[in-house]
Protein backbone atom coordinates (compact mmCIF):
# COMPACT_ATOMS: atom_id res chain seq x y z
CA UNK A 1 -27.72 2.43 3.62
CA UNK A 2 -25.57 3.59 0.49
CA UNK A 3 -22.15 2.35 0.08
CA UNK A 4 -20.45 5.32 0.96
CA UNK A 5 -22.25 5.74 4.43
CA UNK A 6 -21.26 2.40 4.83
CA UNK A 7 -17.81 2.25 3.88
CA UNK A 8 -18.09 5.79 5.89
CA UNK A 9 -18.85 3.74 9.17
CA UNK A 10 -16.78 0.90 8.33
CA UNK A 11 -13.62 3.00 8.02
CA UNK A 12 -13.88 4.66 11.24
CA UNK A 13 -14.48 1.36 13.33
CA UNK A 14 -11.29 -0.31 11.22
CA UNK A 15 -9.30 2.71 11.94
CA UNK A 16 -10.01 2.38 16.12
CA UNK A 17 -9.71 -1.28 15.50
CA UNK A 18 -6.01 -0.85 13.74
CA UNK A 19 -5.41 1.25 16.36
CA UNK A 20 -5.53 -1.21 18.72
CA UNK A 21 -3.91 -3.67 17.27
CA UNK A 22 -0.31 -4.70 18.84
CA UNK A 23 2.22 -4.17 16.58
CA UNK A 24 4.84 -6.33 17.76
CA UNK A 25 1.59 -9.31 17.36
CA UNK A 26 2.28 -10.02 14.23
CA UNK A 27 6.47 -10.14 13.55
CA UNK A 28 7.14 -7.90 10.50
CA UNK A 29 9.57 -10.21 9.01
CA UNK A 30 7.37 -12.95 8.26
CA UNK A 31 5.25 -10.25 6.08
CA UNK A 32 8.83 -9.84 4.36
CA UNK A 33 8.99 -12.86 3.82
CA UNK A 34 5.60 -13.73 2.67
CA UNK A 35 5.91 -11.23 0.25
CA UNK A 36 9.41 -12.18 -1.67
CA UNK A 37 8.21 -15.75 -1.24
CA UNK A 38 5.02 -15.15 -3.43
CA UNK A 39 5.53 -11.98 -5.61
CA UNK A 40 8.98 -12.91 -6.15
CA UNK A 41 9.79 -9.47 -7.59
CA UNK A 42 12.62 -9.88 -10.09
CA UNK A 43 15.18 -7.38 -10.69
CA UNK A 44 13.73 -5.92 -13.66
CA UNK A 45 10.49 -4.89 -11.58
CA UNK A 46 10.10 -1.77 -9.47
CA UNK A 47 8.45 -1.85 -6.70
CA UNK A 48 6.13 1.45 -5.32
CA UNK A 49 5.63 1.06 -1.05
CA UNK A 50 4.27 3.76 1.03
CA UNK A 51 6.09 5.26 4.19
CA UNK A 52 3.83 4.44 7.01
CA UNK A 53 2.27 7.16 9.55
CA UNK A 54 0.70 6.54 12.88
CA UNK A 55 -0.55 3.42 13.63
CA UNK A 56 -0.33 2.35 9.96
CA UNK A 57 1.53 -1.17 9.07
CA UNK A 58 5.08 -0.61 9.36
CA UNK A 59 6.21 -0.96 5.51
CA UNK A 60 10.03 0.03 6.21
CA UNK A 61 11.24 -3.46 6.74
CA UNK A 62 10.08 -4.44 3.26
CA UNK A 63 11.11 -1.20 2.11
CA UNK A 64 14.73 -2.40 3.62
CA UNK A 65 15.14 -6.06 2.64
CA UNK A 66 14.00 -4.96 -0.89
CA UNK A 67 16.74 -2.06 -1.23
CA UNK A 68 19.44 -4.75 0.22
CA UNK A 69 18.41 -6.93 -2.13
CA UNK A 70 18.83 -4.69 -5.06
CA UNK A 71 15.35 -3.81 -6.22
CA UNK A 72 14.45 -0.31 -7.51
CA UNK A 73 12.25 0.93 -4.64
CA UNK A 74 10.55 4.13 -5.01
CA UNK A 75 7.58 6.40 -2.48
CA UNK A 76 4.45 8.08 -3.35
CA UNK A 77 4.22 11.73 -3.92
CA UNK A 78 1.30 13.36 -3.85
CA UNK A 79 0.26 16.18 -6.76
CA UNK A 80 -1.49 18.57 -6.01
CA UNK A 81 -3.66 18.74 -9.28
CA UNK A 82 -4.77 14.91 -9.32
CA UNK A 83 -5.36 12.02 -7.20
CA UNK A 84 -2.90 9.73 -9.10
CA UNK A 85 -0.32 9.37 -7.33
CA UNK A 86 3.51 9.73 -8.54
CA UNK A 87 6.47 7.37 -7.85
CA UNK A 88 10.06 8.79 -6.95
CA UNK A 89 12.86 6.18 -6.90
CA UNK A 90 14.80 6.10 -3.14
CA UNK A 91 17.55 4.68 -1.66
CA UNK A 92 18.33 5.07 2.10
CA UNK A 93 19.26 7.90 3.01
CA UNK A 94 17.33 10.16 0.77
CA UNK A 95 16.12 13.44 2.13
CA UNK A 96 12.52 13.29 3.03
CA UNK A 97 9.79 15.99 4.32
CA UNK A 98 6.11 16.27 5.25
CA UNK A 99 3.49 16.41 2.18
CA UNK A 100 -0.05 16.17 2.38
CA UNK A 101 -1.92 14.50 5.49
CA UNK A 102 1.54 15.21 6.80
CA UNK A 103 2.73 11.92 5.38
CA UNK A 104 6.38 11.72 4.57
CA UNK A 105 7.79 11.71 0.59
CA UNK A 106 10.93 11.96 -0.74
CA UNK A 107 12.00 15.55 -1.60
CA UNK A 108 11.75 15.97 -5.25
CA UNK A 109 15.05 17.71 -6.96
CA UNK A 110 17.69 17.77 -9.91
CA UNK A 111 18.31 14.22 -9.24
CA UNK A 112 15.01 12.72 -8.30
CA UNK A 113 13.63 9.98 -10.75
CA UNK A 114 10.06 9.48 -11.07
CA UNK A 115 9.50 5.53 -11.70
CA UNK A 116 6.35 3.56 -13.14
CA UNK A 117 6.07 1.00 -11.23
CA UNK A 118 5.48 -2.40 -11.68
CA UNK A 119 4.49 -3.62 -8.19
CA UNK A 120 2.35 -1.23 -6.01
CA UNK A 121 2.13 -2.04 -2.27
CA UNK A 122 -0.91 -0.65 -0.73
CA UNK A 123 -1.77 0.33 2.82
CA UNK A 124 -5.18 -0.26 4.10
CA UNK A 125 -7.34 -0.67 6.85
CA UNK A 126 -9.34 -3.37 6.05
CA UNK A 127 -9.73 -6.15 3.73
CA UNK A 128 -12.03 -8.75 2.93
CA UNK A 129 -11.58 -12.90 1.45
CA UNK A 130 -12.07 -11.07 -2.30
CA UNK A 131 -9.52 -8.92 -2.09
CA UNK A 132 -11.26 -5.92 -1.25
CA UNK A 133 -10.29 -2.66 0.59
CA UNK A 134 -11.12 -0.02 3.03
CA UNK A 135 -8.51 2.88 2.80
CA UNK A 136 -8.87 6.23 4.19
CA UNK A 137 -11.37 7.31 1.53
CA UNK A 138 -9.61 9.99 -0.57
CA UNK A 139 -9.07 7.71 -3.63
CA UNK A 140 -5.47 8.56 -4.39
CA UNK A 141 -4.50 4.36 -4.64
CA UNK A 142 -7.84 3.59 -6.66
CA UNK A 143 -7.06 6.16 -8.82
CA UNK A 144 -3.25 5.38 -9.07
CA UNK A 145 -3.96 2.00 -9.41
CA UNK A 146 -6.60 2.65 -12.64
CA UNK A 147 -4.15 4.91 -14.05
CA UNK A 148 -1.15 2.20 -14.08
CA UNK A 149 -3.64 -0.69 -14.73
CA UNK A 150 -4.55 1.50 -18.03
CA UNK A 151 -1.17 1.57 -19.19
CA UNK A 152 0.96 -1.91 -18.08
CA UNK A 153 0.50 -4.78 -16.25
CA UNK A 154 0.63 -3.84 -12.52
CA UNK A 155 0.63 -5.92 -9.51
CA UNK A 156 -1.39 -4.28 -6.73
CA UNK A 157 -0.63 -5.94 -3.42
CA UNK A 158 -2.17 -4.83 -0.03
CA UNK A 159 0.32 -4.77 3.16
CA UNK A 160 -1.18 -5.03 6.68
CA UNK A 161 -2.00 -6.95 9.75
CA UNK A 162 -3.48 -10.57 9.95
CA UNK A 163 -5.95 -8.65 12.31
CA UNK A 164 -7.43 -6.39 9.80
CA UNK A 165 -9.64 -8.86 7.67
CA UNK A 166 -13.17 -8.82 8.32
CA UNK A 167 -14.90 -11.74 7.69
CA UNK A 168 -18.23 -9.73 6.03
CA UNK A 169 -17.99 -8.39 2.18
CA UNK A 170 -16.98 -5.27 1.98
CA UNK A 171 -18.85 -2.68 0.18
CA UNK A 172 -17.51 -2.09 -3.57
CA UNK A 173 -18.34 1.23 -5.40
CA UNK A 174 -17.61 1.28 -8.92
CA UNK A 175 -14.31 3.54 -8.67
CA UNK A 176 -12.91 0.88 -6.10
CA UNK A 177 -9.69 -1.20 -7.26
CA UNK A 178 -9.13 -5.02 -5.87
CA UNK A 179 -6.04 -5.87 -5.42
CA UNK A 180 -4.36 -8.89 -6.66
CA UNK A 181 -2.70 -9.96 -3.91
CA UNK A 182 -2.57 -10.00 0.23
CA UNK A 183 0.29 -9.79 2.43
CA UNK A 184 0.64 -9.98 5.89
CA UNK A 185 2.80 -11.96 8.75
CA UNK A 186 0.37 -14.78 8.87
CA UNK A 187 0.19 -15.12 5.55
CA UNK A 188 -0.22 -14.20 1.72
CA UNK A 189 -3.45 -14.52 -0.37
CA UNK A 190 -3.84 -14.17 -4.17
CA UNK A 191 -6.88 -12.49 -5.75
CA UNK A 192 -8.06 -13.25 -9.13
């Protein structure tokens, strides 16, 4: 079986299994936590999260405690034209609207300010002990993560459940991006 009719399969039973995963059976604030505790962000660093849809790991407390703190926070947007995505700093509040896969982005105007960011959190649906991925398969983080990679030093940390490792290898294509870094509320795991 090729990688991509694996990773094919693979996806779809993470995806049910996410789905039935109890979100208040893992507390959200330990994964807060977790995360300031070990990537200590400094003030200096922006940090890129994702606004979560569906079942997805609820990124918005992070998202919160990092604004309150005083970090430069900013969303994905996708272009239409590429599969890297772009960064636009936000602050509570900010107006935002359905873009592709009817996920939710900031609306981009006069005073919108696209970031490069330093820190990238990353949603997924599985992960494996290396560091490894299974996202919904369009590419858009592997790509954004080889284009920042290419031009700074970027810390790519995945956000998610406890209940989403797998305890097998996943499969790796070439194009596929490991992150450096775990977070969830059991605990954190460095890569690398």
């Amino acid at each position: 079986m090729s990688d991509a009719l694996s990773k094919k399969s693979i996806r779809r039973e993470a995806m049910l299994h996410r789905d039935r995963i109890d979100p208040a059976s893992e507390n959200a604030e330990h994964a807060v936590e977790n995360f300031i505790d070990s990537i200590k962000p400094e003030f200096n660093q922006s940090v890129a999260l994702y606004w979560p849809k569906g079942r997805e790991y609820d990124s918005l407390p992070l998202l919160h405690a990092l604004l309150q703190a005083g970090h430069v926070c900013a969303l994905p947007v996708v272009q239409g034209d590429t599969r890297v995505l772009k960064f636009v700093a936000f602050r509570d509040g900010d107006a935002m609207a359905p873009g592709a896969y009817g996920i939710m982005q900031p609306v981009i105007d006069e005073n919108s300010k696209m970031i490069d960011p330093d820190i990238i959190v990353v949603p997924f649906l599985a992960f494996d002990r290396h560091g490894n991925r299974i996202g919904y398969g369009g590419g858009y983080y592997d790509a954004t993560l080889r284009h920042y990679r290419a031009i700074k030093p970027v810390i790519a940390v995945g956000l998610g459940y406890g209940q989403q490792a797998v305890l097998f290898n996943l499969p790796v294509e070439e194009h596929d991006e490991k992150l450096d870094w775990i977070i969830t509320p059991i605990r954190a795991q460095r890569y690398g």
